[in-house]
Protein backbone atom coordinates (compact mmCIF):
# COMPACT_ATOMS: atom_id res chain seq x y z
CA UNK A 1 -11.02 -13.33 -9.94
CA UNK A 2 -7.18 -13.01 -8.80
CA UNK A 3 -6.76 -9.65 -6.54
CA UNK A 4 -3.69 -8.42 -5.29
CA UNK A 5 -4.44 -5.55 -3.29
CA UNK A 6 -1.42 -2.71 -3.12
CA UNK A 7 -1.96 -0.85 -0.30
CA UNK A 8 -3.64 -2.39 2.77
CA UNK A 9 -2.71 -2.13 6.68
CA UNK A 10 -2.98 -5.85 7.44
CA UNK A 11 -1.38 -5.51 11.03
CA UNK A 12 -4.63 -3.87 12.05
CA UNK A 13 -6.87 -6.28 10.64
CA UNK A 14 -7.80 -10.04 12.13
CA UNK A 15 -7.97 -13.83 10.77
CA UNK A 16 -11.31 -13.55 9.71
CA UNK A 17 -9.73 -10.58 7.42
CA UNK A 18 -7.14 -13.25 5.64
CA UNK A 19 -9.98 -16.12 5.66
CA UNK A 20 -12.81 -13.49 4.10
CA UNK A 21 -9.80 -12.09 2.04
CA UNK A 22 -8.72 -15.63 0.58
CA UNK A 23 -11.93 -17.08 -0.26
CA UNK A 24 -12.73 -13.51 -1.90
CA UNK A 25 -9.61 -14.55 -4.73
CA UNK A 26 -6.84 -12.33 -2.72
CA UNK A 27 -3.93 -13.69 -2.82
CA UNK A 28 -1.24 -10.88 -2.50
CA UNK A 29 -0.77 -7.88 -0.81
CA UNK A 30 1.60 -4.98 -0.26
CA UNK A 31 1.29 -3.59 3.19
CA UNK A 32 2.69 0.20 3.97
CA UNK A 33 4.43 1.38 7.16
CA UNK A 34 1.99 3.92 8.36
CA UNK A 35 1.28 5.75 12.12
CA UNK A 36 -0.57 3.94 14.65
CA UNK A 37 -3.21 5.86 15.72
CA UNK A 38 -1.36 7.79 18.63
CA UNK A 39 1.75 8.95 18.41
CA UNK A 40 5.18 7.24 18.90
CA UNK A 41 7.82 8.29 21.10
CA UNK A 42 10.92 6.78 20.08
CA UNK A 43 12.80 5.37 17.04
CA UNK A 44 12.45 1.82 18.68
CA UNK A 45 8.69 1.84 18.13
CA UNK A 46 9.43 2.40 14.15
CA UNK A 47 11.75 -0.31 14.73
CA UNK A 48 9.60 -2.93 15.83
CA UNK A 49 6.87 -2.24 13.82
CA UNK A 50 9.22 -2.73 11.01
CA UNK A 51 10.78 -6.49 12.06
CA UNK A 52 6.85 -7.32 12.25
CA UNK A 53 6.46 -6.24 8.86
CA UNK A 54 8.43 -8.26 7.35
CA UNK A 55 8.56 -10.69 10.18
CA UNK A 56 5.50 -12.04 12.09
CA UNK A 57 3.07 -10.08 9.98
CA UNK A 58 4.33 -11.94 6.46
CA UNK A 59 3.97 -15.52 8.38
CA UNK A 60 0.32 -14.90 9.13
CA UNK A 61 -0.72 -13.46 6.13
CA UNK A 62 1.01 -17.31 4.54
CA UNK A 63 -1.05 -18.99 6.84
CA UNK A 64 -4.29 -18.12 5.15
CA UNK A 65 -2.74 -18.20 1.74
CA UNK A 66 -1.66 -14.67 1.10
CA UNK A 67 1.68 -13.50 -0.01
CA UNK A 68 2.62 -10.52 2.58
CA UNK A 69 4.88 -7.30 1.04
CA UNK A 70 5.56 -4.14 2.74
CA UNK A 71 6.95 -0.67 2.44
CA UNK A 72 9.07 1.17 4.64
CA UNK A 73 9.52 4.93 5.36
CA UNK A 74 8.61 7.61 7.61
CA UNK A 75 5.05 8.02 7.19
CA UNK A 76 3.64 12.10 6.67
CA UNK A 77 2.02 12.47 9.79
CA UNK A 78 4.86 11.98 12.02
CA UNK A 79 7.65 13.69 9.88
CA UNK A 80 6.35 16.25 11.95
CA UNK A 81 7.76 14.77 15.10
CA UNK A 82 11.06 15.86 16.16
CA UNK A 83 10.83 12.25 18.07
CA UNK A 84 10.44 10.34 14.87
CA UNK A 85 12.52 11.75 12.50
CA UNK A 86 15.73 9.82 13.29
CA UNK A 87 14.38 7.22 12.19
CA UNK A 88 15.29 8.32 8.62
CA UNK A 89 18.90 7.03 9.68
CA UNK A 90 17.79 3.31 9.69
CA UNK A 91 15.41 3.07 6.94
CA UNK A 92 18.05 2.06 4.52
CA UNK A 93 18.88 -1.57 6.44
CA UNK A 94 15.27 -2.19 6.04
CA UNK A 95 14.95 -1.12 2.65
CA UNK A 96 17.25 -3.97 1.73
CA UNK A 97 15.57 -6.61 2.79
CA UNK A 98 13.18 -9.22 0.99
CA UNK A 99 9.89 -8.61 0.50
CA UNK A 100 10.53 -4.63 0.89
CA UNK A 101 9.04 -3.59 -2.44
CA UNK A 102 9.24 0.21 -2.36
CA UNK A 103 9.63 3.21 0.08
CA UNK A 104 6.15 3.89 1.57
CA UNK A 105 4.22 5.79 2.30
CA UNK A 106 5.82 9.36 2.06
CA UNK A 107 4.38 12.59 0.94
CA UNK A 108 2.13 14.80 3.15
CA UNK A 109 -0.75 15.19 5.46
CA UNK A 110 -1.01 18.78 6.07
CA UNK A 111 2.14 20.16 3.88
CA UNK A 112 4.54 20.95 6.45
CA UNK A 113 7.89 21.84 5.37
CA UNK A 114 9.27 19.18 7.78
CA UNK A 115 7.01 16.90 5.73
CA UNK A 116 8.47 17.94 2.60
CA UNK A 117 12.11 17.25 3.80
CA UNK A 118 11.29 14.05 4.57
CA UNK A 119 9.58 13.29 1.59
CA UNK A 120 12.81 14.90 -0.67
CA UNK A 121 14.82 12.86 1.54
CA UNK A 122 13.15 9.39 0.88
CA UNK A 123 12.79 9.89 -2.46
CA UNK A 124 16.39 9.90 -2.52
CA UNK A 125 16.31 7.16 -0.81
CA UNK A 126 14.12 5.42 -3.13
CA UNK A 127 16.68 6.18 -6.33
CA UNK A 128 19.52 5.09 -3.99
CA UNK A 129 17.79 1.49 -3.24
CA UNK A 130 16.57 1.36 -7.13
CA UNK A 131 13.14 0.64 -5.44
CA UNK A 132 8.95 2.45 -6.51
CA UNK A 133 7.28 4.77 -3.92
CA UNK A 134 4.21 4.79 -2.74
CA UNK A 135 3.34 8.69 -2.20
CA UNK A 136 0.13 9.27 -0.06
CA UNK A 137 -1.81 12.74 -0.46
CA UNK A 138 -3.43 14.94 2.02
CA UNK A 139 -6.81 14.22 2.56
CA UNK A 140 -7.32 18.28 2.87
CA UNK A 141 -7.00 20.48 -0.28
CA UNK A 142 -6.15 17.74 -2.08
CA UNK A 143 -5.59 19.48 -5.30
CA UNK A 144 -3.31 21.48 -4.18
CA UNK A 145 -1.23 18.84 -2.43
CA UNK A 146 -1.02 16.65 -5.48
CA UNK A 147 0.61 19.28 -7.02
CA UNK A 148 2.78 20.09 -4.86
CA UNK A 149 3.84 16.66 -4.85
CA UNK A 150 4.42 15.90 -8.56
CA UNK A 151 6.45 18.98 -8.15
CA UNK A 152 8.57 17.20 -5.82
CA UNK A 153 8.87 13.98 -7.46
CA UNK A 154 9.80 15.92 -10.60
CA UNK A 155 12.77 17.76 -8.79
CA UNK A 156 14.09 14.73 -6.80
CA UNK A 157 14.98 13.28 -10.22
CA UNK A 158 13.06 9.48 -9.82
CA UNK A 159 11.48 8.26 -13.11
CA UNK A 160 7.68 8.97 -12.62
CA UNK A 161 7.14 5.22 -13.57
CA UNK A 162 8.47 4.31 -10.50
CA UNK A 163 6.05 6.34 -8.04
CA UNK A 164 2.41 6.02 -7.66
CA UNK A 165 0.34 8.75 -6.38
CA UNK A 166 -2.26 7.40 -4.00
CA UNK A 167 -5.61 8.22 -2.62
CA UNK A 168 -6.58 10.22 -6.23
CA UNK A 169 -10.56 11.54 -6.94
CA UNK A 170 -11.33 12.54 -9.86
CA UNK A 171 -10.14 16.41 -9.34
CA UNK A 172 -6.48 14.52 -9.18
CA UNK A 173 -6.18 11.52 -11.46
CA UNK A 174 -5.36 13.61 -14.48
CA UNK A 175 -2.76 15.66 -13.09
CA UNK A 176 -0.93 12.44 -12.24
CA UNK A 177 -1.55 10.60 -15.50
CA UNK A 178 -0.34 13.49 -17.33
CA UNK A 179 3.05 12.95 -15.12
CA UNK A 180 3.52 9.71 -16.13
CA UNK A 181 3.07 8.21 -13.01
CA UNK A 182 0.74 5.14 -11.66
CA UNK A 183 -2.96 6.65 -10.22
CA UNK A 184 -3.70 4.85 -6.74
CA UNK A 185 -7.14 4.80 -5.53
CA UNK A 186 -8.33 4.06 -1.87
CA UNK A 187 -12.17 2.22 -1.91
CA UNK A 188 -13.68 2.87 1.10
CA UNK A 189 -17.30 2.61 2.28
CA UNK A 190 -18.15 5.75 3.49
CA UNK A 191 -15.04 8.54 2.37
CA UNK A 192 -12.77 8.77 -0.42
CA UNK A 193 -13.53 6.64 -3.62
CA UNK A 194 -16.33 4.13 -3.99
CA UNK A 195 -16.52 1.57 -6.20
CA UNK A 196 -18.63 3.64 -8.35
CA UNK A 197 -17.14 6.33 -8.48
CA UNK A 198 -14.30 4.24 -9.58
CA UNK A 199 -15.74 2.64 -12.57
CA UNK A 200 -16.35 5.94 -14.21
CA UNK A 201 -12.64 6.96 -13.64
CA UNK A 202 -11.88 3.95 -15.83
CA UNK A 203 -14.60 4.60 -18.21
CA UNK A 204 -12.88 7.70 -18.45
CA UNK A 205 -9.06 7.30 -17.98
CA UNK A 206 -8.65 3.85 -19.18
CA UNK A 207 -6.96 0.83 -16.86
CA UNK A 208 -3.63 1.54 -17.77
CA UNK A 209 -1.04 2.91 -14.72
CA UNK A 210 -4.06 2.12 -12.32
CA UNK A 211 -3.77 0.42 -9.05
CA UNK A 212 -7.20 0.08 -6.62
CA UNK A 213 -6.57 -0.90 -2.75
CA UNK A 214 -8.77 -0.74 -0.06
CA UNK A 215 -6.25 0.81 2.56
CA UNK A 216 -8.02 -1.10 4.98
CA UNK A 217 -6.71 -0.21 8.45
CA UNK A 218 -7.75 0.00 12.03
CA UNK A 219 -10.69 2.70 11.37
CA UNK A 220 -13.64 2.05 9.17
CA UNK A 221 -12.77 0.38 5.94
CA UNK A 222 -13.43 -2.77 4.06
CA UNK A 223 -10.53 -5.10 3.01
CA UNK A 224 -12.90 -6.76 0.45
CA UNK A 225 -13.44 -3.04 -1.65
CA UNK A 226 -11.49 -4.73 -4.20
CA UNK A 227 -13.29 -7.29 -5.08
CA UNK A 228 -16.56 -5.07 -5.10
CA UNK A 229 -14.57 -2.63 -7.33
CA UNK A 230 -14.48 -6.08 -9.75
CA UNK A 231 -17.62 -7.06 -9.30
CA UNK A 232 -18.92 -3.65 -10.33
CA UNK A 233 -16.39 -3.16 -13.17
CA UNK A 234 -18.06 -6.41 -14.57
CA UNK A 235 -21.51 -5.11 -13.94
CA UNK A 236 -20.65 -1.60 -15.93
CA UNK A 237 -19.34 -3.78 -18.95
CA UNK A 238 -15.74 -4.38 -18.44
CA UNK A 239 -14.40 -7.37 -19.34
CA UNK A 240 -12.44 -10.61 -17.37
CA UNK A 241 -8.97 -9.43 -18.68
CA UNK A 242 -9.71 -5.55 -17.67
CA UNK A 243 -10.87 -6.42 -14.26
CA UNK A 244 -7.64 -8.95 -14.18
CA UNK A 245 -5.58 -5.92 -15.22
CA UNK A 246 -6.83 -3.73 -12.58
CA UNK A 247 -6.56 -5.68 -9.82
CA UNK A 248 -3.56 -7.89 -10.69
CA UNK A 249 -1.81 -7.32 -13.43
CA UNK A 250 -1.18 -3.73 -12.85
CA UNK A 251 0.05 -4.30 -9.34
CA UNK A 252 2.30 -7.05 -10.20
CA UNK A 253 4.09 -4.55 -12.81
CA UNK A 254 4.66 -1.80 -10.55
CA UNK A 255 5.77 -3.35 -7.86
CA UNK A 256 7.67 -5.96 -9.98
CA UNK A 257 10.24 -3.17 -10.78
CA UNK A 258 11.32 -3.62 -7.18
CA UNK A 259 12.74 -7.12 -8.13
CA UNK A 260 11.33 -8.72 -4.64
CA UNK A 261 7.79 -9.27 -5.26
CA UNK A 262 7.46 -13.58 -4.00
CA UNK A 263 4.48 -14.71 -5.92
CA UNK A 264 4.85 -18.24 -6.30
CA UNK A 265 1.35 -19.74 -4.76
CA UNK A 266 1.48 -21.41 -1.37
CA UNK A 267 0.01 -24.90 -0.55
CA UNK A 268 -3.24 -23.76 1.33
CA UNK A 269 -5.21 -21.33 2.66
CA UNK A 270 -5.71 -22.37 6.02
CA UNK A 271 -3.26 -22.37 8.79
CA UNK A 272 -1.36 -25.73 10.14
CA UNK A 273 0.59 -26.17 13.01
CA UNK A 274 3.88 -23.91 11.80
CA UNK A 275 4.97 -21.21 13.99
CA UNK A 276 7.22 -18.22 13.47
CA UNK A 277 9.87 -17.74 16.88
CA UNK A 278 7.68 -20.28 18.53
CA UNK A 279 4.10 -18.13 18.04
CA UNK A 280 1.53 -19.58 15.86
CA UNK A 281 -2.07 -18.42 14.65
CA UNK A 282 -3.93 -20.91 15.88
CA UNK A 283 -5.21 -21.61 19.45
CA UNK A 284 -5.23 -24.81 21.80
CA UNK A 285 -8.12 -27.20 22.05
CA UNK A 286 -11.18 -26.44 22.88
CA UNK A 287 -11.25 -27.17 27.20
């Protein structure tokens, strides 16, 4: 099984993440900006985050065998930050670089109207760079919010094939399949989807337009959902080439419209003695 997973925070995850995630078959990821737990301060925090992104964070992922892509934007929660907001300004010098596959993740957490400027305004962005978007919904009256949001997407003009809608149930999925955009799906062990839960959606909906991630991140969460989501597709009937669709195929034509996606495989899966600005993953001898 070959898994690229398209949304997972991989900054807030360790080695034993990228070994576990290697021998599990993953071997590419997309990794969204997103908030960091507490609030940031200044535009220089964005900043940095970013350069690690596609910096220090894509040499350790190719250390354990991974190829590392990210998105860049300001995330939902803090477009509601008068602090954060310049940071709008400087987006587009990062949305230029390699390995910057769409503008992510934008849309809202509690529908503010500051989050829906910033959300119009990056999906501007977006059409400007010629790059997908990975839109995020509220994880309170979700319905609602998904609407809302195809709404948006519709009057900013992008061509719905190049924006997935992420964190669906089944309340949303049809909504944003009747839009023509790609259905995202967050597998998570205790909230949101499960891989059940998901398998029935494709009963239902088909595999076409669908992308499954685990969002891992620094709370509770399981960077190997995708594979289980596999495993049970396979156990509900679903053939190889479906499950290969699902959780590679699909991925690797959305984000392919981005033109930057580096998926040429690398020589091993464990790290060696490279380092990136003189840091590497591994540690000295044992004393």
């Amino acid at each position: 099984m070959r898994i690229f997973d398209p949304h997972i925070h991989m900054t807030s995850r360790t080695t034993t993440d990228y070994e576990q995630m290697y021998e599990a078959g993953v071997r590419a990821l997309v990794e969204p900006a997103f908030w960091l737990g507490q609030p940031r301060t200044n535009v220089g925090s964005f900043t940095d985050y970013f350069d690690g992104l596609i910096g220090w964070e894509r040499f350790r992922a190719s250390q354990f065998g991974i190829r590392h892509h990210c998105t860049i934007a300001l995330n939902p929660k803090e477009a509601n930050d008068p602090r954060c907001v310049d940071v709008l300004d400087v987006l587009p010098r990062y949305l230029a670089k390699d390995g910057v596959v769409a503008v992510g993740e934008v849309g809202y957490d509690s529908m503010t109207e500051a989050e829906e400027k910033a959300f119009a305004h990056q999906l501007t962005l977006a059409i400007e760079h010629e790059l997908p978007v990975l839109v995020h919904t509220p994880h309170r009256d979700k319905l609602a919010g998904t609407r809302r949001t195809l709404d948006v997407v519709r009057e900013s003009g992008i061509a719905p094939e190049l924006v997935v809608v992420d964190h669906l149930n089944e309340l949303t999925v049809g909504l944003v399949a009747d839009a023509g955009c790609w259905m995202g799906f967050s597998i998570y062990p205790d909230t949101k989807m499960d891989e059940h839960r998901m398998v029935t959606i494709l009963r239902e909906h088909g595999t076409d337009r669908m992308l499954v991630n685990s969002a891992a991140d620094w709370g509770r969460s399981d960077p190997l959902k995708t594979l289980r989501t596999g495993e049970a597709m396979l156990a509900a009937g679903f053939t190889e080439s479906d499950v290969d669709t699902v959780l590679w195929r699909n991925p690797v034509e959305f984000y392919g419209q981005s033109g930057k996606l580096m998926l040429d495989p690398l020589e091993t899966g464990a790290p060696t003695g490279e380092t990136f600005e003189g840091n590497s993953v591994l540690r000295g001898a044992r004393q």
